[in-house]
C-alpha atoms as a PDB file:
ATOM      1  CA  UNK A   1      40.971  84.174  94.189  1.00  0.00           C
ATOM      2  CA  UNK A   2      40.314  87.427  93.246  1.00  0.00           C
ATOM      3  CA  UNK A   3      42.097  88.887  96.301  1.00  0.00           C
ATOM      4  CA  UNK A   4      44.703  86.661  95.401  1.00  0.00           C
ATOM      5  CA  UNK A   5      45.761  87.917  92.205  1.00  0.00           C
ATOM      6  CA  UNK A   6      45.264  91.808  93.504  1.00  0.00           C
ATOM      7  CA  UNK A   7      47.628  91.348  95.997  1.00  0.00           C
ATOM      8  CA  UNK A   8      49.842  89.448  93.603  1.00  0.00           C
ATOM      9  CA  UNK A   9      49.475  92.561  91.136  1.00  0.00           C
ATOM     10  CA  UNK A  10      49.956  94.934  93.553  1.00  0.00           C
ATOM     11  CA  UNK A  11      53.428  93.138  94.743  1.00  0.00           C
ATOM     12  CA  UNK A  12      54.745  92.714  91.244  1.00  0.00           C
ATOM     13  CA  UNK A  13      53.648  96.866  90.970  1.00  0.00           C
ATOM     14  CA  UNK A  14      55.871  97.717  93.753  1.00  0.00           C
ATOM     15  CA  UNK A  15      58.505  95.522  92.845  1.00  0.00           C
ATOM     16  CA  UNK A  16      58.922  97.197  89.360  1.00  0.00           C
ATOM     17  CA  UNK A  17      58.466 100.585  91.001  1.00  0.00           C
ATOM     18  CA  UNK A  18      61.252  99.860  93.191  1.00  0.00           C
ATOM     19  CA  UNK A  19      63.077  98.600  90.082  1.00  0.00           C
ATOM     20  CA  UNK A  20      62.438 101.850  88.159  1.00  0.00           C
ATOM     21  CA  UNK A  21      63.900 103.894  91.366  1.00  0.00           C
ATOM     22  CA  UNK A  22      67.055 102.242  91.414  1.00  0.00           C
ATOM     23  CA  UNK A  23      68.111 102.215  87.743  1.00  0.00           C
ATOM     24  CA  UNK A  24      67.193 105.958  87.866  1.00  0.00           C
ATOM     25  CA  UNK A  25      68.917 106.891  90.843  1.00  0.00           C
ATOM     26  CA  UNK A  26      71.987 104.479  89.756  1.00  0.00           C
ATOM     27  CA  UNK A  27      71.837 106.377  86.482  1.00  0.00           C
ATOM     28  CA  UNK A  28      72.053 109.900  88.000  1.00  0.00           C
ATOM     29  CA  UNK A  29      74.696 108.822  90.364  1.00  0.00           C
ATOM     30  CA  UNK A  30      76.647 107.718  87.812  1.00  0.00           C
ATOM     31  CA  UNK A  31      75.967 110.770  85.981  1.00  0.00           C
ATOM     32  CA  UNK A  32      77.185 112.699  88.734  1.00  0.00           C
ATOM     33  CA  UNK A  33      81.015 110.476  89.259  1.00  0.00           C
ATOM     34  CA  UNK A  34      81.523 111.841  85.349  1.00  0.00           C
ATOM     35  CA  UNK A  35      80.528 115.525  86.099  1.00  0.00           C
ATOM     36  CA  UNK A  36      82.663 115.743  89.239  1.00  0.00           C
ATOM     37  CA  UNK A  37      85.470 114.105  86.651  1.00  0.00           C
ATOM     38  CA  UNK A  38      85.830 116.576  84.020  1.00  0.00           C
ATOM     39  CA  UNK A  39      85.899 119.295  86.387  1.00  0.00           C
ATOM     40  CA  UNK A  40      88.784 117.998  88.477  1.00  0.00           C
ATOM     41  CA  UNK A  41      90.689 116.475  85.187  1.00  0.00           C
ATOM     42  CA  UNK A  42      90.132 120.341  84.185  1.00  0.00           C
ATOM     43  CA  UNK A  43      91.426 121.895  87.232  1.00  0.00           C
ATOM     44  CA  UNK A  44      94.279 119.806  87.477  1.00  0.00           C
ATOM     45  CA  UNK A  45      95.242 120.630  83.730  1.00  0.00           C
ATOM     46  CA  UNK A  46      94.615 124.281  84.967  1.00  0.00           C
ATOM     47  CA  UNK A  47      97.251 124.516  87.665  1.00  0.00           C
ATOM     48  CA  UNK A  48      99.629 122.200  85.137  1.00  0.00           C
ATOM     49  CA  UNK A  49      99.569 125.410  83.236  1.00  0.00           C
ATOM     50  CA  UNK A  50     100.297 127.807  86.143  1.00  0.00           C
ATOM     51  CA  UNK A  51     103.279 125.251  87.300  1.00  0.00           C
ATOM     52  CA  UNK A  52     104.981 125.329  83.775  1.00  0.00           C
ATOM     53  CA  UNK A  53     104.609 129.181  83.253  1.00  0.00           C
ATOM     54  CA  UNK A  54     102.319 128.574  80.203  1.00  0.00           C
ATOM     55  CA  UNK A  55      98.924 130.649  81.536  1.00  0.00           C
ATOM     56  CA  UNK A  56      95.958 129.399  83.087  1.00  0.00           C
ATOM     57  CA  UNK A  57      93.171 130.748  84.537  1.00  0.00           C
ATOM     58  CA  UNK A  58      91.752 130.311  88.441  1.00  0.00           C
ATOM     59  CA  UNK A  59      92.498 126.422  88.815  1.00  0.00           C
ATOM     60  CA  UNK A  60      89.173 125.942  90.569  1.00  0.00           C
ATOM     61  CA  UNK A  61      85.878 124.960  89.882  1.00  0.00           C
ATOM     62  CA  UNK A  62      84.647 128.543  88.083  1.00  0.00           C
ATOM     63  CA  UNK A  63      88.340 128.064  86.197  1.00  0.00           C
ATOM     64  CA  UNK A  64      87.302 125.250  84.526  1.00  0.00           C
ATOM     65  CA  UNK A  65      83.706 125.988  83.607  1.00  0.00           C
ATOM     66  CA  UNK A  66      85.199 129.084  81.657  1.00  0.00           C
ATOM     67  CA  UNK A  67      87.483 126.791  80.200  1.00  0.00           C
ATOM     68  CA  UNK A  68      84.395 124.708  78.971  1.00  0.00           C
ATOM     69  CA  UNK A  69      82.798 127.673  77.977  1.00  0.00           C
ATOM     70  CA  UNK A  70      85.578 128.668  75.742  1.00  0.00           C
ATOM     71  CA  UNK A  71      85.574 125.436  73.507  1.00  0.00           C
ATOM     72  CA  UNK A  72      82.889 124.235  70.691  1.00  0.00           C
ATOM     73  CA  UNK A  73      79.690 123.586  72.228  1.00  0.00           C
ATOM     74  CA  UNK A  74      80.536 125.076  75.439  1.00  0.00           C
ATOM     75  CA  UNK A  75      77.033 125.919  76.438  1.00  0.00           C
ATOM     76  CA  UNK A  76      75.423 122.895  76.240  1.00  0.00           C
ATOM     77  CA  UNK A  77      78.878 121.256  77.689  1.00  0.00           C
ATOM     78  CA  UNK A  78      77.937 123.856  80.739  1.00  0.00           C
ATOM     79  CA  UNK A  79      74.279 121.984  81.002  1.00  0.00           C
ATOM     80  CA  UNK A  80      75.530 118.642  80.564  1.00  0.00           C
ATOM     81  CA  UNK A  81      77.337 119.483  83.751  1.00  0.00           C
ATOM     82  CA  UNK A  82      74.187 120.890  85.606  1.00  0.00           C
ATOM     83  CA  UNK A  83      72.648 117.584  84.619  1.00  0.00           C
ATOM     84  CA  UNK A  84      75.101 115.984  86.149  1.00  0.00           C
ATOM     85  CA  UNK A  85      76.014 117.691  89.265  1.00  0.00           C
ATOM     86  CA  UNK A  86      71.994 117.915  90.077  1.00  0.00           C
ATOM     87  CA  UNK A  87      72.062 114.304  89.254  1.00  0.00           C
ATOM     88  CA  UNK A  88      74.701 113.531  92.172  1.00  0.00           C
ATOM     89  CA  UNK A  89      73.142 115.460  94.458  1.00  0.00           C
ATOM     90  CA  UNK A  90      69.444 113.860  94.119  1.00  0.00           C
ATOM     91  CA  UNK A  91      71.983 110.392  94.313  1.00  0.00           C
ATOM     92  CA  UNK A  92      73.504 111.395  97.404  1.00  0.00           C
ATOM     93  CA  UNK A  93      70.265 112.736  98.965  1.00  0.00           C
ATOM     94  CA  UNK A  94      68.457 109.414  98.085  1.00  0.00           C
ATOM     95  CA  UNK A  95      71.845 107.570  99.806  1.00  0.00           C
ATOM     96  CA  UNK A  96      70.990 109.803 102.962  1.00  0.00           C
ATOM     97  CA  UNK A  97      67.153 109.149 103.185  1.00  0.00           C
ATOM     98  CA  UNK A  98      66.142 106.125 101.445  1.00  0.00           C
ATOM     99  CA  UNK A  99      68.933 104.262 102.498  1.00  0.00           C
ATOM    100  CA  UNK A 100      68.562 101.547 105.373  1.00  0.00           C
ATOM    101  CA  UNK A 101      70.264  98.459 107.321  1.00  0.00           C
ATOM    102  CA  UNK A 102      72.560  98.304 109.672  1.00  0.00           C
ATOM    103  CA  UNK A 103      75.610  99.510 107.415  1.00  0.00           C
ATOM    104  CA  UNK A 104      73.869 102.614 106.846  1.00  0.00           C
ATOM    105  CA  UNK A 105      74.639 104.181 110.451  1.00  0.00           C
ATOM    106  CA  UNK A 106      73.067 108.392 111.072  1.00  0.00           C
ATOM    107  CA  UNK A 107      76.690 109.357 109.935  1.00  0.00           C
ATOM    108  CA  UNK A 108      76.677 107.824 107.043  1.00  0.00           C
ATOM    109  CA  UNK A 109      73.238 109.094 106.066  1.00  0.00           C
ATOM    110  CA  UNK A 110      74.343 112.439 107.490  1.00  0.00           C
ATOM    111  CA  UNK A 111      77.633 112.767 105.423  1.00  0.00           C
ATOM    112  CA  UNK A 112      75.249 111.400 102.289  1.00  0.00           C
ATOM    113  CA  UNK A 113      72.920 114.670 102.907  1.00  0.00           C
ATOM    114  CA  UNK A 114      76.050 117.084 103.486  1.00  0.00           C
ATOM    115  CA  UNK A 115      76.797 115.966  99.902  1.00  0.00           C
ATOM    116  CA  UNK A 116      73.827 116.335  98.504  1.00  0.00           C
ATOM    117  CA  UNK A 117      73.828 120.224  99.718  1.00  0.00           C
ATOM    118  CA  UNK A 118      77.280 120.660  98.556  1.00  0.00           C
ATOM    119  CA  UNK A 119      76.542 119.319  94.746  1.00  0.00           C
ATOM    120  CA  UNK A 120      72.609 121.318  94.859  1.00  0.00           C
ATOM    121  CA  UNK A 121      74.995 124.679  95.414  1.00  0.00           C
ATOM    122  CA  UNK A 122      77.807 123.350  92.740  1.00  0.00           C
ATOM    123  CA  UNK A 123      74.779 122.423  90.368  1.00  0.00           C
ATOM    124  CA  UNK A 124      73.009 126.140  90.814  1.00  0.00           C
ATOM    125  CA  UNK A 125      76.102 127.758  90.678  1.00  0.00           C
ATOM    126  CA  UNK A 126      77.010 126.186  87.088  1.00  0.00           C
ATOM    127  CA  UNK A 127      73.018 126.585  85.988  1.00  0.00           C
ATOM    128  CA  UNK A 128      74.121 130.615  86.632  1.00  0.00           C
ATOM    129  CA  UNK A 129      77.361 130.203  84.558  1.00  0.00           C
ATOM    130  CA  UNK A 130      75.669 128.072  81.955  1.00  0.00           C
ATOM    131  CA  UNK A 131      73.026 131.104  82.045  1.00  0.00           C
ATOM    132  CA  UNK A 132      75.540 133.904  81.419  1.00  0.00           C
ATOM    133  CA  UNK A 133      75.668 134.997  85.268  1.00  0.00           C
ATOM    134  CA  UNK A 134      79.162 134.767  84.681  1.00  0.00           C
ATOM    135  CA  UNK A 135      82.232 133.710  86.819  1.00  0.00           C
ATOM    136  CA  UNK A 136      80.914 135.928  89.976  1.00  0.00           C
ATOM    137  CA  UNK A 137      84.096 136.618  92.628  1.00  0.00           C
ATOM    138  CA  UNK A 138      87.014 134.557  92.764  1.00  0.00           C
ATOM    139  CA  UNK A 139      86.768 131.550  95.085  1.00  0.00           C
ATOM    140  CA  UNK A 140      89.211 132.811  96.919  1.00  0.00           C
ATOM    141  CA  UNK A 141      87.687 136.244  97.239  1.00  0.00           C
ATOM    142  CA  UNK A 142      84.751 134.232  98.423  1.00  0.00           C
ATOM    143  CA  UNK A 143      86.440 132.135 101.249  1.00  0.00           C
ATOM    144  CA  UNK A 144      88.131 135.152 102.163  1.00  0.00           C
ATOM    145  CA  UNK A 145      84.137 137.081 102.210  1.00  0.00           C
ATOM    146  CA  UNK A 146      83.307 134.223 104.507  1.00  0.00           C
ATOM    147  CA  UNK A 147      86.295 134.579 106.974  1.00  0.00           C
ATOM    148  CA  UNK A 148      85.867 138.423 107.363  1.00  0.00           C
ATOM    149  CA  UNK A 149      82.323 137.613 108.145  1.00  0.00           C
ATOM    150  CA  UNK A 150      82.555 134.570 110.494  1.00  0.00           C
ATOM    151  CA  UNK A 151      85.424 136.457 112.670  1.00  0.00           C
ATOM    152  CA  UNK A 152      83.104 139.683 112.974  1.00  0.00           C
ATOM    153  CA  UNK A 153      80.287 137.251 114.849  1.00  0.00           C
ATOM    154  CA  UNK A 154      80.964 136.356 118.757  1.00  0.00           C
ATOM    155  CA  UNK A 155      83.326 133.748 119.058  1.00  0.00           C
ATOM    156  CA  UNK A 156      84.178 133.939 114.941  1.00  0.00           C
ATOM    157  CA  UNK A 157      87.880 133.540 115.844  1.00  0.00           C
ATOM    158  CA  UNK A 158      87.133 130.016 117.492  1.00  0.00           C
ATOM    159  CA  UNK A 159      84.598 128.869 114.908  1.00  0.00           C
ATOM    160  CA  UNK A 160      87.020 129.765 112.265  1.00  0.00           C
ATOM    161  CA  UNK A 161      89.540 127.644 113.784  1.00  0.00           C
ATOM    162  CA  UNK A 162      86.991 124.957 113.990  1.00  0.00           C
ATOM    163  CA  UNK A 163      86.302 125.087 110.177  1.00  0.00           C
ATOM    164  CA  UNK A 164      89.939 125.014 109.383  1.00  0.00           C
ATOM    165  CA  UNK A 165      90.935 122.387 111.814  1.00  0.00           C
ATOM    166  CA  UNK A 166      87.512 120.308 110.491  1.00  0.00           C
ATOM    167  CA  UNK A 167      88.977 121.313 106.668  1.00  0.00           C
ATOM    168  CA  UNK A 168      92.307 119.381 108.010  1.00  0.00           C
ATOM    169  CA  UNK A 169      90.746 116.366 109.116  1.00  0.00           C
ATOM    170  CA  UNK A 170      88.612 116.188 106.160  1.00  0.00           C
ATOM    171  CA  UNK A 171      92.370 116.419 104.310  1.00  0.00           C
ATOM    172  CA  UNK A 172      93.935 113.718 106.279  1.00  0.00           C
ATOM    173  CA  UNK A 173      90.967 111.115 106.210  1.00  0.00           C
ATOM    174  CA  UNK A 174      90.742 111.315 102.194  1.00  0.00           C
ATOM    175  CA  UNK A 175      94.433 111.277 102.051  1.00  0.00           C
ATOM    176  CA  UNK A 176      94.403 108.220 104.407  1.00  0.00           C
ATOM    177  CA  UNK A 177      91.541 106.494 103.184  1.00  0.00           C
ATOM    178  CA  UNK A 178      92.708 106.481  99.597  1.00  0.00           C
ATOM    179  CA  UNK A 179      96.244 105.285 100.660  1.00  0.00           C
ATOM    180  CA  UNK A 180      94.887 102.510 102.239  1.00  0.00           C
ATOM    181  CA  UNK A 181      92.439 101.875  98.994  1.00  0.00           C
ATOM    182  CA  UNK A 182      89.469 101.654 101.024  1.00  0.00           C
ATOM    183  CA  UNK A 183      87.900 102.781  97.705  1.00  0.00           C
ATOM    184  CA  UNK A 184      88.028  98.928  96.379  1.00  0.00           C
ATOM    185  CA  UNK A 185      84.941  98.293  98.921  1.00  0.00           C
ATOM    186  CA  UNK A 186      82.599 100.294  96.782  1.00  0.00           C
ATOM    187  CA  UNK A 187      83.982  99.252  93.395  1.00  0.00           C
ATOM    188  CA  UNK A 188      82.622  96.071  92.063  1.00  0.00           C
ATOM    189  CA  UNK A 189      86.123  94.728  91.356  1.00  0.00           C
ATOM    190  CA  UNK A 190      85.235  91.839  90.472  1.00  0.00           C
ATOM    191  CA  UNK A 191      83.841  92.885  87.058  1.00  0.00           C
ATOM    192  CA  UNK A 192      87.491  94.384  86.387  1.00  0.00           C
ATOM    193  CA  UNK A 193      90.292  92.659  84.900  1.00  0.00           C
ATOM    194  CA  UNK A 194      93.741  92.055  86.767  1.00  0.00           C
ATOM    195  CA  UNK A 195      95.152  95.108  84.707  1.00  0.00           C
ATOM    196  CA  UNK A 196      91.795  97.237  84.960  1.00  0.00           C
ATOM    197  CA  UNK A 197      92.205  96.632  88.792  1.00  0.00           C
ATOM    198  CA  UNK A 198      95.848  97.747  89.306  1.00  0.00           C
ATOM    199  CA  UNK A 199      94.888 101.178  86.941  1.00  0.00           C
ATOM    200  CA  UNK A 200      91.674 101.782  88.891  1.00  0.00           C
ATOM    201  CA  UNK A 201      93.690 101.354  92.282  1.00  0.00           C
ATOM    202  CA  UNK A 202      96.632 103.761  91.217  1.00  0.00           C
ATOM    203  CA  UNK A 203      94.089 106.365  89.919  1.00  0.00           C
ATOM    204  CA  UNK A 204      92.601 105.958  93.252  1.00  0.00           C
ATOM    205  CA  UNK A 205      95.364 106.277  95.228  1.00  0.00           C
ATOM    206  CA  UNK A 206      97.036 109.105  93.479  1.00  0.00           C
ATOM    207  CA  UNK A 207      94.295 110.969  93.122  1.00  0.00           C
ATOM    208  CA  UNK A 208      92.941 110.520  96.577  1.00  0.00           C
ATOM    209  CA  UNK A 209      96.133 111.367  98.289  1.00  0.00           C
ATOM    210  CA  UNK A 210      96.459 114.441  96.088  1.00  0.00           C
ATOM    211  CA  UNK A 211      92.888 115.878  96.850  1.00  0.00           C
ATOM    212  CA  UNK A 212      93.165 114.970 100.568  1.00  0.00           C
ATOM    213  CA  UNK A 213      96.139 117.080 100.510  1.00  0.00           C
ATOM    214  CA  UNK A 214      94.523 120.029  98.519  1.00  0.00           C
ATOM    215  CA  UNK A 215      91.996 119.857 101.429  1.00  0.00           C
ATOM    216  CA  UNK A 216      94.612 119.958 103.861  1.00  0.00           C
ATOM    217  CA  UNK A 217      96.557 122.700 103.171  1.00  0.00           C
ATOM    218  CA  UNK A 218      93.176 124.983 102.329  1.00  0.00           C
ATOM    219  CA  UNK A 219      92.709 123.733 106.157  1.00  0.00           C
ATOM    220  CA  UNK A 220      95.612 125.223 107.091  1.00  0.00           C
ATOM    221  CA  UNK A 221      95.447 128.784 105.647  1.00  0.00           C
ATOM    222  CA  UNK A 222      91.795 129.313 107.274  1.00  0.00           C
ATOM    223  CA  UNK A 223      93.238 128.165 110.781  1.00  0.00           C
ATOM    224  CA  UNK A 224      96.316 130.561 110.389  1.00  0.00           C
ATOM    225  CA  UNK A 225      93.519 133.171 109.478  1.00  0.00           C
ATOM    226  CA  UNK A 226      91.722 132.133 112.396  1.00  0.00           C
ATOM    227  CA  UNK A 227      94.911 132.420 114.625  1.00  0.00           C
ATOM    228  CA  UNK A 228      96.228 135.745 113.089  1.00  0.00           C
ATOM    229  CA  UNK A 229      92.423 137.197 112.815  1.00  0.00           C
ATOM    230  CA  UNK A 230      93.307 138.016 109.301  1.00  0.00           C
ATOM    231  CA  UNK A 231      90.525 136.803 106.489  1.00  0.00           C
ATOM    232  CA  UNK A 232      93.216 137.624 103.726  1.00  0.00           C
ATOM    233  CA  UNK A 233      95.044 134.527 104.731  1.00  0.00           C
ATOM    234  CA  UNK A 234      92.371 132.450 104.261  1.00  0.00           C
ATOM    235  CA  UNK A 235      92.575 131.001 100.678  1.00  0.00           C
ATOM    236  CA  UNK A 236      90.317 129.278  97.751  1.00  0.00           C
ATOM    237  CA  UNK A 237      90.965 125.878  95.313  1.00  0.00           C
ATOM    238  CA  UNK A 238      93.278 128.718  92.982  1.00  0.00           C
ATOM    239  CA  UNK A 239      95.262 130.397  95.645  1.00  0.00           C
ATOM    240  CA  UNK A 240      96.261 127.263  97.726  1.00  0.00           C
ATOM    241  CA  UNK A 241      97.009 125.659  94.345  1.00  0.00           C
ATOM    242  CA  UNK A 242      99.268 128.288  93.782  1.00  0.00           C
ATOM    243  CA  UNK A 243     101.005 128.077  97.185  1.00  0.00           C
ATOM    244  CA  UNK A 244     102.490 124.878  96.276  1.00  0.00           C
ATOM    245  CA  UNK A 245     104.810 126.122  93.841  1.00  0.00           C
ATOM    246  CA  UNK A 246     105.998 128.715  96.358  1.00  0.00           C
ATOM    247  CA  UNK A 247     107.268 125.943  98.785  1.00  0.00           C
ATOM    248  CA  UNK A 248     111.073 125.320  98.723  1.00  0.00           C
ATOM    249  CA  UNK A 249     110.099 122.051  96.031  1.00  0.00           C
ATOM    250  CA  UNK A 250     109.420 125.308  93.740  1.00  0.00           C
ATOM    251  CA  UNK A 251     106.616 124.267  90.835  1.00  0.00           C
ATOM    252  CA  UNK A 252     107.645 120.395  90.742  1.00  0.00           C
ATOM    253  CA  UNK A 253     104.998 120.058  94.107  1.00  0.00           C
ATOM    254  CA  UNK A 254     102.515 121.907  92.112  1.00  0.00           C
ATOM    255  CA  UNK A 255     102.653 119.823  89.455  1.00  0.00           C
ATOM    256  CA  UNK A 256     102.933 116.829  91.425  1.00  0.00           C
ATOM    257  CA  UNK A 257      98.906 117.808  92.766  1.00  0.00           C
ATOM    258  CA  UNK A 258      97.950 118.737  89.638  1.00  0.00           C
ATOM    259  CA  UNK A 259      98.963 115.497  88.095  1.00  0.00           C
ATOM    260  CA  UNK A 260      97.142 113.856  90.967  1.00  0.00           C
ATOM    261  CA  UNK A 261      93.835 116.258  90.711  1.00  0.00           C
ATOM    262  CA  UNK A 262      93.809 114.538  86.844  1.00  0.00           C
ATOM    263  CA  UNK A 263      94.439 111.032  88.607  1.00  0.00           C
ATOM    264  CA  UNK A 264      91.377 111.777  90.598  1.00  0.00           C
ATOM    265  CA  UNK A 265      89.223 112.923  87.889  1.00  0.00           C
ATOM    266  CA  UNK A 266      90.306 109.923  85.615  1.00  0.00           C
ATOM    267  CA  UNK A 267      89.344 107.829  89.115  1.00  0.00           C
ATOM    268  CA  UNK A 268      85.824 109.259  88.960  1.00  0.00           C
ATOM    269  CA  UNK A 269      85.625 108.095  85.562  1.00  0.00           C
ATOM    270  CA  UNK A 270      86.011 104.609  86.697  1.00  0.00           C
ATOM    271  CA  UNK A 271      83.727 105.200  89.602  1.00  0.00           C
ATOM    272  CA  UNK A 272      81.015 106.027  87.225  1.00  0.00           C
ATOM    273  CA  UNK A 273      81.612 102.660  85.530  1.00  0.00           C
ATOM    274  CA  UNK A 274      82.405  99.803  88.181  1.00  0.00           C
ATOM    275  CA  UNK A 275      81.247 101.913  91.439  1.00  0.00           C
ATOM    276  CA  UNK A 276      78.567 100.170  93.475  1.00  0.00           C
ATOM    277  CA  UNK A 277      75.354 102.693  93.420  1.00  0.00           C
END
């Protein structure tokens, strides 16, 4: 009887332990969808500014963590964002290892710990901003660094051309993807109203397609860098921002992404309140 009951504690142990894990790593991941929002509803207001003629700084991430830093309670704004970027990433590396079952395939897990490496750099990058490291070099400066530096290495021309032609497909799969709402799968839609739905989906859509193209088109500059052997046409967030008001559509494209960049970050709102985690 004894025995009985131990093992009965010990299962009802694990099976708040495993209760504990989830509403903590649903919390940070949810945490992490309203981070990744305020920076891309920022950015997109950024390069609104730069389409119109009224100012702006870099339209990229370190743009809009000096914007942040600029208003009332900036600094703690700055660690509210390091909370919530590290938050996303310890979500997405949980998603990578702890996650199981035959939906989770190796790519899935893979792509899950990609993430989480991507938002660990974001989140110690804005820990040295919130610290007064300050903005550091341009991103484009930066992804111009890292094409001067891949080329010099033995076949850098060819792996640069890999990373922009990988930076395309990226592009066109997000673009794709959110045109064909796959995002609906990992929304619980069913706790939405009709309305709610049709919002959600249009913020989804909109914004997807404009940060697929964003993607795209950053894709493009580092494979034309690749082909000409020339870093300086490689380009950051800012600079290929900026590139779409020098198409023949003038500033109206630019503002057309930037619009959908705000879509996007208004979508990761909603992801942080109906997304399955």
């Amino acid at each position: 009887m004894r025995s009985s009951h131990t093992r009965g504690g010990g299962g009802a142990a694990k099976s708040a332990a495993r209760t504990t894990q989830k509403e903590t790593l649903t919390a940070a991941g949810r945490a992490g969808f309203i981070a990744r929002g305020v920076v891309y509803v920022l950015i997109g207001l950024l390069s609104l500014r730069i389409a119109v003629g009224s100012g702006g700084g870099r339209a990229d991430r370190q743009g809009a963590l000096h914007e942040i830093a600029t208003k009332p309670f900036g600094e703690a704004m700055l660690w509210a964002l390091v909370v919530g970027f590290g938050a996303m990433a310890l979500w997405r590396g949980s998603r990578a290892v702890l996650t199981r079952g035959p939906r989770r395939k190796a790519g899935s897990r893979a792509l899950d710990g990609g993430r989480a490496v991507f938002y660990a750099s974001v989140c110690w990058g804005t820990a040295v901003y919130a610290a007064g490291g300050g903005q550091g070099s341009s991103g484009n400066a930066q992804s111009q660094d890292w094409t001067a530096s891949a080329l010099e290495l033995p076949y850098g021309q060819a792996l640069v051309g890999a990373a922009g032609c990988l930076l395309i497909g990226i592009g066109v799969v997000l673009a794709v993807r959110a045109a064909l709402r796959r995002f609906l799968r990992q929304l619980n839609t069913g706790a939405m109203s009709p309305r709610t739905k049709e919002v959600v989906t249009a913020l989804g859509v909109g914004g997807g397609v404009a940060r697929g193209v964003v993607f795209a088109a950053a894709g493009v500059f580092l494979l034309v860098a690749a082909v000409r052997f020339d870093p300086h046409e490689a380009k950051g967030v800012d600079a290929t921002l900026r590139s779409f008001a020098q198409t023949p559509a003038g500033p109206w494209l630019l503002v057309a992404v930037a619009l959908g960049l705000i879509l996007f970050g208004a979508f990761s709102f909603a992801s942080a309140r109906w997304r399955r985690l």
